[in-house]
PDB file of N, CA and C in Angstrom:
ATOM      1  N   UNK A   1      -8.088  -5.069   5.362  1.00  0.00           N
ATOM      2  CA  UNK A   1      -8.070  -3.902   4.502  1.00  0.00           C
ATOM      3  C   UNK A   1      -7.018  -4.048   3.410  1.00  0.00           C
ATOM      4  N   UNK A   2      -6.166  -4.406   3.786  1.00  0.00           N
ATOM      5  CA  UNK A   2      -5.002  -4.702   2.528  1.00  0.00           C
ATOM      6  C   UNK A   2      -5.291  -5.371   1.257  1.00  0.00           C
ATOM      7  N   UNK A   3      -5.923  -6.673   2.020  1.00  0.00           N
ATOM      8  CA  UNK A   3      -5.993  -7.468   0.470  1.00  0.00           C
ATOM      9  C   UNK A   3      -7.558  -6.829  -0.339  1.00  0.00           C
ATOM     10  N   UNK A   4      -8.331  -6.081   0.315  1.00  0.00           N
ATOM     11  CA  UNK A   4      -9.137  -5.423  -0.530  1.00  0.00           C
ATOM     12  C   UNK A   4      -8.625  -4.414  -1.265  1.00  0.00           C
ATOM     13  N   UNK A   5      -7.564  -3.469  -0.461  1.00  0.00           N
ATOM     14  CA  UNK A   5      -6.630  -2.522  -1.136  1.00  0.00           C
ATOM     15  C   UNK A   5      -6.491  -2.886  -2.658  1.00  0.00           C
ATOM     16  N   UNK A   6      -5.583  -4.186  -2.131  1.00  0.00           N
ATOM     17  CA  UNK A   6      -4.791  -4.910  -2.714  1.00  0.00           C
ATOM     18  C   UNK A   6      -5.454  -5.290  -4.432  1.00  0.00           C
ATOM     19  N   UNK A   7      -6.798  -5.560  -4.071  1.00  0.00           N
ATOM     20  CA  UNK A   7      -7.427  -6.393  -5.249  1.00  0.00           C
ATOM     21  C   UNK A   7      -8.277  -4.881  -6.092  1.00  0.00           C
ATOM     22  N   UNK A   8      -8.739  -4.098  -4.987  1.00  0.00           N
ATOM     23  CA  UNK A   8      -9.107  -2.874  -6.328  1.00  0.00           C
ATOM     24  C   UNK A   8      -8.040  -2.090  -6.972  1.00  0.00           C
ATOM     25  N   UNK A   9      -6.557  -1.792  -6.270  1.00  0.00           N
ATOM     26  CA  UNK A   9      -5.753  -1.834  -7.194  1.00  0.00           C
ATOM     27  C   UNK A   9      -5.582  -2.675  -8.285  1.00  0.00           C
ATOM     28  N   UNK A  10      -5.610  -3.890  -8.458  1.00  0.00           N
ATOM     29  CA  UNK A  10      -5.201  -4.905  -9.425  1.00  0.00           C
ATOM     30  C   UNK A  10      -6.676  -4.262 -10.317  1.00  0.00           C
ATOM     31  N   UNK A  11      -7.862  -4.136  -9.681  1.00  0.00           N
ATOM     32  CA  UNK A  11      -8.705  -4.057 -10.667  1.00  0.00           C
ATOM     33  C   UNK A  11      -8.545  -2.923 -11.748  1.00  0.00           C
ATOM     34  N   UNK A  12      -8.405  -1.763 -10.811  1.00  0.00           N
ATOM     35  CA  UNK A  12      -8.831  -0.436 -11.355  1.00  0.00           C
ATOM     36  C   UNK A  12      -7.155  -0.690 -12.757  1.00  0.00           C
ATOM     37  N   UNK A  13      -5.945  -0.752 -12.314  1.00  0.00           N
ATOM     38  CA  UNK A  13      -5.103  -0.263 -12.832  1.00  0.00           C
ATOM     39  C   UNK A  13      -4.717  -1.760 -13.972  1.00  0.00           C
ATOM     40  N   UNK A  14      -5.800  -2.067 -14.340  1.00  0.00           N
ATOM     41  CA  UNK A  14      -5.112  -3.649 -14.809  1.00  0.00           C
ATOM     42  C   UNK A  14      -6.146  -3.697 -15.787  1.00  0.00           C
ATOM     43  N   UNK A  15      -5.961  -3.319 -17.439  1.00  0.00           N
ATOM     44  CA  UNK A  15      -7.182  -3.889 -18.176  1.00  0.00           C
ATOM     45  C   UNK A  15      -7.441  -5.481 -17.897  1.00  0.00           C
ATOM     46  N   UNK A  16      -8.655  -5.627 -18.467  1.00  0.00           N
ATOM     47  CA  UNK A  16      -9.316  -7.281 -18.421  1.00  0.00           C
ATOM     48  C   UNK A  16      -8.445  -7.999 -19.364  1.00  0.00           C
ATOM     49  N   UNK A  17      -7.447  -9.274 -18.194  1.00  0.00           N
ATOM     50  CA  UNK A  17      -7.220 -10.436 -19.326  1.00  0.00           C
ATOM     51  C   UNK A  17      -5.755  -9.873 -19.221  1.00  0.00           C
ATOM     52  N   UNK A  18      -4.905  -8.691 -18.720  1.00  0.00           N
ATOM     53  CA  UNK A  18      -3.847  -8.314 -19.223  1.00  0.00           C
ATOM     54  C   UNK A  18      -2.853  -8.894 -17.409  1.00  0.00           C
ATOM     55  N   UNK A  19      -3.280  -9.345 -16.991  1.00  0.00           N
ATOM     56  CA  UNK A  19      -2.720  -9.316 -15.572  1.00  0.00           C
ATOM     57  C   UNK A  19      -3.429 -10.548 -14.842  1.00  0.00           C
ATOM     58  N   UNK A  20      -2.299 -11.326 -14.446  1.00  0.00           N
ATOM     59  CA  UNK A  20      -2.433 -12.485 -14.091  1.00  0.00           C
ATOM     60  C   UNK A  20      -2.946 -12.342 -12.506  1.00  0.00           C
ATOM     61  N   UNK A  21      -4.307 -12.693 -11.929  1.00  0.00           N
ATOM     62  CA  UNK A  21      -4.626 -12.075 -10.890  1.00  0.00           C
ATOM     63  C   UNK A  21      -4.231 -12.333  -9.309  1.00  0.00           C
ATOM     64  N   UNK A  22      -3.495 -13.275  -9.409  1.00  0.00           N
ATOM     65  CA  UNK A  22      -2.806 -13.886  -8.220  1.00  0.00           C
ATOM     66  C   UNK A  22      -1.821 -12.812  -7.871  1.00  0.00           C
ATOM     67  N   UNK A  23      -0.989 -13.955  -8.624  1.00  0.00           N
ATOM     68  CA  UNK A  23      -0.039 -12.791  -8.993  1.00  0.00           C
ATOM     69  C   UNK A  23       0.015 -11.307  -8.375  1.00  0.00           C
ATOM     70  N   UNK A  24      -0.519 -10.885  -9.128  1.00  0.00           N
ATOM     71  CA  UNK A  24      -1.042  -9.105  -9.086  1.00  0.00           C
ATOM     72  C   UNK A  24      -1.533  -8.723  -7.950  1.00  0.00           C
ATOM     73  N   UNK A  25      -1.679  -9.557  -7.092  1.00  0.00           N
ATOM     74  CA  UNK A  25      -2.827  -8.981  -5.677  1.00  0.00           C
ATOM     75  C   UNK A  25      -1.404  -9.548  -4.704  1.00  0.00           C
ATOM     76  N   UNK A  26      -0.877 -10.927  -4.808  1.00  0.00           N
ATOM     77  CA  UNK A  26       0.469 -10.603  -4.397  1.00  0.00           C
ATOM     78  C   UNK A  26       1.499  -9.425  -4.205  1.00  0.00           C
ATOM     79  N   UNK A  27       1.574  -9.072  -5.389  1.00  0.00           N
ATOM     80  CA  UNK A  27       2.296  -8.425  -5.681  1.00  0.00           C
ATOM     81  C   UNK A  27       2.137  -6.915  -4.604  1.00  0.00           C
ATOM     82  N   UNK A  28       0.608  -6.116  -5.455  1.00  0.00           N
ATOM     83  CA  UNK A  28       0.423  -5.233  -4.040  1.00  0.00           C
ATOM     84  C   UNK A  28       0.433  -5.651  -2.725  1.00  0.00           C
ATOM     85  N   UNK A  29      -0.162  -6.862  -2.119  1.00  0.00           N
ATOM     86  CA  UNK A  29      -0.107  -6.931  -0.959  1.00  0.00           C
ATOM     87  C   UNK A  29       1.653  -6.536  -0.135  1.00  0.00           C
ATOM     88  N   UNK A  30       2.472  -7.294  -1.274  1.00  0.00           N
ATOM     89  CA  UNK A  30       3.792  -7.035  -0.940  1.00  0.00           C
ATOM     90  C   UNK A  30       4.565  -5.735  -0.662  1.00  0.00           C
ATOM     91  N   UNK A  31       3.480  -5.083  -1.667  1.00  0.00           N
ATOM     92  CA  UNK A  31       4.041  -3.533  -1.309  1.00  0.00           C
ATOM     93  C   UNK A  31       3.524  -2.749  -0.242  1.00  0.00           C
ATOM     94  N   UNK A  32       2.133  -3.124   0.220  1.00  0.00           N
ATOM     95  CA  UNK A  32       1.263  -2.832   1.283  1.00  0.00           C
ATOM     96  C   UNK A  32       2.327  -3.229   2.656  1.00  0.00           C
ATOM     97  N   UNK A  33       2.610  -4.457   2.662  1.00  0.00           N
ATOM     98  CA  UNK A  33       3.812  -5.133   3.631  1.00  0.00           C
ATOM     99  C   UNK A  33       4.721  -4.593   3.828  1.00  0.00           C
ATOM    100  N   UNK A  34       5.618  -4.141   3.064  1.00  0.00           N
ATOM    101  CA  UNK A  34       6.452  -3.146   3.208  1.00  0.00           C
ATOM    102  C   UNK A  34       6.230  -1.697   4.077  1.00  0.00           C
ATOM    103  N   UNK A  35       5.190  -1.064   3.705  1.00  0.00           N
ATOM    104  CA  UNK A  35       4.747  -0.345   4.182  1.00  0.00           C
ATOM    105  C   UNK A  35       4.455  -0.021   5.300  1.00  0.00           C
ATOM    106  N   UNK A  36       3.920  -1.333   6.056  1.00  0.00           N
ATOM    107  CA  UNK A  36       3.766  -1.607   7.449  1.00  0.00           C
ATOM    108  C   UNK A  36       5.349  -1.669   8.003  1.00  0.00           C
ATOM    109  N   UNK A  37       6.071  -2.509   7.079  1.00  0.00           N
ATOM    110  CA  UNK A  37       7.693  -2.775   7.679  1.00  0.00           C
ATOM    111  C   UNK A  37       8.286  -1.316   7.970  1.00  0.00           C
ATOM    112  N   UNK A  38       7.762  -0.474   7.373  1.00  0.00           N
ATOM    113  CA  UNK A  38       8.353   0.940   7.767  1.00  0.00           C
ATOM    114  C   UNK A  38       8.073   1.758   8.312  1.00  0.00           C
ATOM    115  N   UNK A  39       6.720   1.458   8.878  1.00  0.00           N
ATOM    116  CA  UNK A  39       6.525   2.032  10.104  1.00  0.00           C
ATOM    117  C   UNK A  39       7.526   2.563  11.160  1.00  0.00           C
ATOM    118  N   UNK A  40       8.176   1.812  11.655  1.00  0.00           N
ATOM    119  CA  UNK A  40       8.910   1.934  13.052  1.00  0.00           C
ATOM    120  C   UNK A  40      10.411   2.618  12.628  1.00  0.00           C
ATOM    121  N   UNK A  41      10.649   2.566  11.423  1.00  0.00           N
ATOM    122  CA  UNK A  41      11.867   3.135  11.078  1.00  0.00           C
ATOM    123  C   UNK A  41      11.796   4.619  11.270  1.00  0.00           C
ATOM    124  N   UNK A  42      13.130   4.827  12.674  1.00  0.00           N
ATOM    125  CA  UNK A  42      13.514   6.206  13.234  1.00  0.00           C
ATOM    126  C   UNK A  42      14.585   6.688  12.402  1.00  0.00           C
ATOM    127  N   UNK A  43      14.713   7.993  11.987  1.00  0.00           N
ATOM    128  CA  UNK A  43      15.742   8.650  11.313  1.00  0.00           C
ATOM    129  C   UNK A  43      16.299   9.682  12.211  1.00  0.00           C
ATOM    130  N   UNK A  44      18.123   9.932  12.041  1.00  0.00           N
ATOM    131  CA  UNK A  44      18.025  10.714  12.957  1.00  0.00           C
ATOM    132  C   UNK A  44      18.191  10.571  14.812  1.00  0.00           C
ATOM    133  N   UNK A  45      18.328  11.523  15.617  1.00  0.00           N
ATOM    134  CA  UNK A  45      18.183  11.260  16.883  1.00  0.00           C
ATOM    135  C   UNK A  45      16.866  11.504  17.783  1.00  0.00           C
ATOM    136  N   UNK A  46      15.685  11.600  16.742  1.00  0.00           N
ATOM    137  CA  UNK A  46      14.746  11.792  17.542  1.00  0.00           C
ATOM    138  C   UNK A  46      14.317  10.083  18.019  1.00  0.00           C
ATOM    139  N   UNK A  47      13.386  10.365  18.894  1.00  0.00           N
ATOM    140  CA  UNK A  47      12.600   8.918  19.532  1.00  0.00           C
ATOM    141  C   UNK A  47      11.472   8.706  18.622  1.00  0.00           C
ATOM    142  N   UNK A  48      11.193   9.384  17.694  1.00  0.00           N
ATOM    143  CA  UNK A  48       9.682   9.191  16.863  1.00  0.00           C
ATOM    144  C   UNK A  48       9.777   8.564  15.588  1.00  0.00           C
ATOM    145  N   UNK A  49       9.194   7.744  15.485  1.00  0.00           N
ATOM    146  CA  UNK A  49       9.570   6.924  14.067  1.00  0.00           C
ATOM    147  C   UNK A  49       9.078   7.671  13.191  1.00  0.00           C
ATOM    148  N   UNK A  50       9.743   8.146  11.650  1.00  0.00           N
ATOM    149  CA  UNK A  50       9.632   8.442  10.690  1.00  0.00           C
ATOM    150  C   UNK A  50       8.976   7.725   9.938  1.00  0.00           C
ATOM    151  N   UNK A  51       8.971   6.873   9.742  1.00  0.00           N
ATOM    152  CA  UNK A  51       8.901   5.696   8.288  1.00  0.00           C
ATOM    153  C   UNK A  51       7.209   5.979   8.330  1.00  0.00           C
ATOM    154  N   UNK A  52       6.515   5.866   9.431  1.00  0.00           N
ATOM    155  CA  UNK A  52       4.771   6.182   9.204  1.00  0.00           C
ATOM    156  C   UNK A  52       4.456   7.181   8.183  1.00  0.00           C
ATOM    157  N   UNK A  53       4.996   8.460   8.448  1.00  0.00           N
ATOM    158  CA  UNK A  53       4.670   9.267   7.466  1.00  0.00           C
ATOM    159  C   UNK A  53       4.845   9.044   5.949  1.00  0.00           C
ATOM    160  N   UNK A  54       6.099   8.380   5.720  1.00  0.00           N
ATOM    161  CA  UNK A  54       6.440   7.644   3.976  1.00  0.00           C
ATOM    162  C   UNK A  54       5.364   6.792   3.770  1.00  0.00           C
ATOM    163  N   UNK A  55       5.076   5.525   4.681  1.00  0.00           N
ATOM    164  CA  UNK A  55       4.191   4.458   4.714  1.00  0.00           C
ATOM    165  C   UNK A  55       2.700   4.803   4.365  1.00  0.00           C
ATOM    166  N   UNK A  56       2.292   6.108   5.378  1.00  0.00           N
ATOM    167  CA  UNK A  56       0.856   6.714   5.457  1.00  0.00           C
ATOM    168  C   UNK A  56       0.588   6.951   4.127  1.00  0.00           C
ATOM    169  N   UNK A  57       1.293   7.646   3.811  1.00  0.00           N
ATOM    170  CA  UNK A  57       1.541   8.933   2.051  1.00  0.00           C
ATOM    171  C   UNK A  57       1.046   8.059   1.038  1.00  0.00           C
ATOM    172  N   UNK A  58       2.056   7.020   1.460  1.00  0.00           N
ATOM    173  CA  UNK A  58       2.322   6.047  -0.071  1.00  0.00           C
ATOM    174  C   UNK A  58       0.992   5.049  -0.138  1.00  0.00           C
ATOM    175  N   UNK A  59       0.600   4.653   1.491  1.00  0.00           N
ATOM    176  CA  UNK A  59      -1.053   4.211   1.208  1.00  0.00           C
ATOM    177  C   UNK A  59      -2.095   4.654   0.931  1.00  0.00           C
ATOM    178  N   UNK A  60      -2.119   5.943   1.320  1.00  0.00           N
ATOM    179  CA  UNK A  60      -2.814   6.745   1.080  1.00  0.00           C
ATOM    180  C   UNK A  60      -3.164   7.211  -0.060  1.00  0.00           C
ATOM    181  N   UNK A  61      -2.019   7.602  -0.983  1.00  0.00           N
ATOM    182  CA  UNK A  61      -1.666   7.825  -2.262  1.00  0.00           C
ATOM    183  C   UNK A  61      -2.722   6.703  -3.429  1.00  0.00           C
ATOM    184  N   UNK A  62      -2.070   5.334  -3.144  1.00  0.00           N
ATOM    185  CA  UNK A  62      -2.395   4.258  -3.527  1.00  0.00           C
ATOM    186  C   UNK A  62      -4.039   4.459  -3.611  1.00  0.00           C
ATOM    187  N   UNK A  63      -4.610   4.421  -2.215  1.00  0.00           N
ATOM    188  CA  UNK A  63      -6.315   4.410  -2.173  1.00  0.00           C
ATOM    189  C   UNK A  63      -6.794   5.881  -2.491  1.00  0.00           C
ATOM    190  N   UNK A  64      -6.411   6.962  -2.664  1.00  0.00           N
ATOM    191  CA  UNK A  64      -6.936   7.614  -3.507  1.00  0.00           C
ATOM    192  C   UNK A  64      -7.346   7.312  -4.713  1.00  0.00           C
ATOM    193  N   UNK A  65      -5.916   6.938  -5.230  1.00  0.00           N
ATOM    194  CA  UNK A  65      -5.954   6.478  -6.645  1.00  0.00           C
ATOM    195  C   UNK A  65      -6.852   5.864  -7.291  1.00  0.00           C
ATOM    196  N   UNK A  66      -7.199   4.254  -6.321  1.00  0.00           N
ATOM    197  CA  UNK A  66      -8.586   3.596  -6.805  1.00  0.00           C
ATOM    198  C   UNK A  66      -9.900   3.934  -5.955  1.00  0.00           C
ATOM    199  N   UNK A  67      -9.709   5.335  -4.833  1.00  0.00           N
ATOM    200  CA  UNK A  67     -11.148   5.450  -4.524  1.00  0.00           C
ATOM    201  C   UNK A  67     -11.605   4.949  -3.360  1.00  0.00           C
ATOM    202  N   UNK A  68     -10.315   4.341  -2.447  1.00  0.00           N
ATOM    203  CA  UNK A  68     -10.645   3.703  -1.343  1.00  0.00           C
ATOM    204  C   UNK A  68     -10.443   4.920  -0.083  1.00  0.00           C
ATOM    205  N   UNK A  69     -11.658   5.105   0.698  1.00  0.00           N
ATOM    206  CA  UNK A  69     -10.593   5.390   2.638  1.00  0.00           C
ATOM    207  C   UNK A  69      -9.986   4.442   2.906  1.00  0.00           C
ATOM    208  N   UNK A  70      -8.843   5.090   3.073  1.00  0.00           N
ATOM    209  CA  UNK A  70      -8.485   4.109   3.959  1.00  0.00           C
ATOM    210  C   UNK A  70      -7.975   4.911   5.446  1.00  0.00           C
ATOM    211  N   UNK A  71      -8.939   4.746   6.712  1.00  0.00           N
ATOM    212  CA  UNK A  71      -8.489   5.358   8.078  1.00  0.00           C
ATOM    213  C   UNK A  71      -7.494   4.801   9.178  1.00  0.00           C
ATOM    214  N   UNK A  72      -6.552   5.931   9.565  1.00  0.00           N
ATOM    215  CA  UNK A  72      -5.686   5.271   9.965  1.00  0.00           C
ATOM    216  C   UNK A  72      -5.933   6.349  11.193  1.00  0.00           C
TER     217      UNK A  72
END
């Protein structure tokens, strides 16, 4: 799911010819990665990791944007 994420972002937000496409699908995937990395991050003294909800938002956010579900 990521690197499809990954590549209709590059499409939708990238005129033709202006964005080097490696690159660019790197690039989101990297931020997609992150995302996962923050999962497990607890804030606080509770036992429940926080970071899902930032992570969820911000993917979520992302595949709205170009039109994707993405189910979690």
């Amino acid at each position: 799911m990521s690197q499809l994420l990954a590549e209709r972002i590059r499409h939708h937000l990238t005129p033709p010819g202006h964005w080097p496409g490696p690159g660019a699908t790197a690039a989101v995937l990297a931020v997609l990665d992150v995302c996962e990395q923050m999962r497990p991050i607890r804030v606080g003294p509770s036992d429940e990791p926080v970071g899902h909800y930032f992570a969820d938002g911000l993917e979520q956010t992302i595949a709205r944007a170009v039109g994707i579900e993405v189910d979690r």
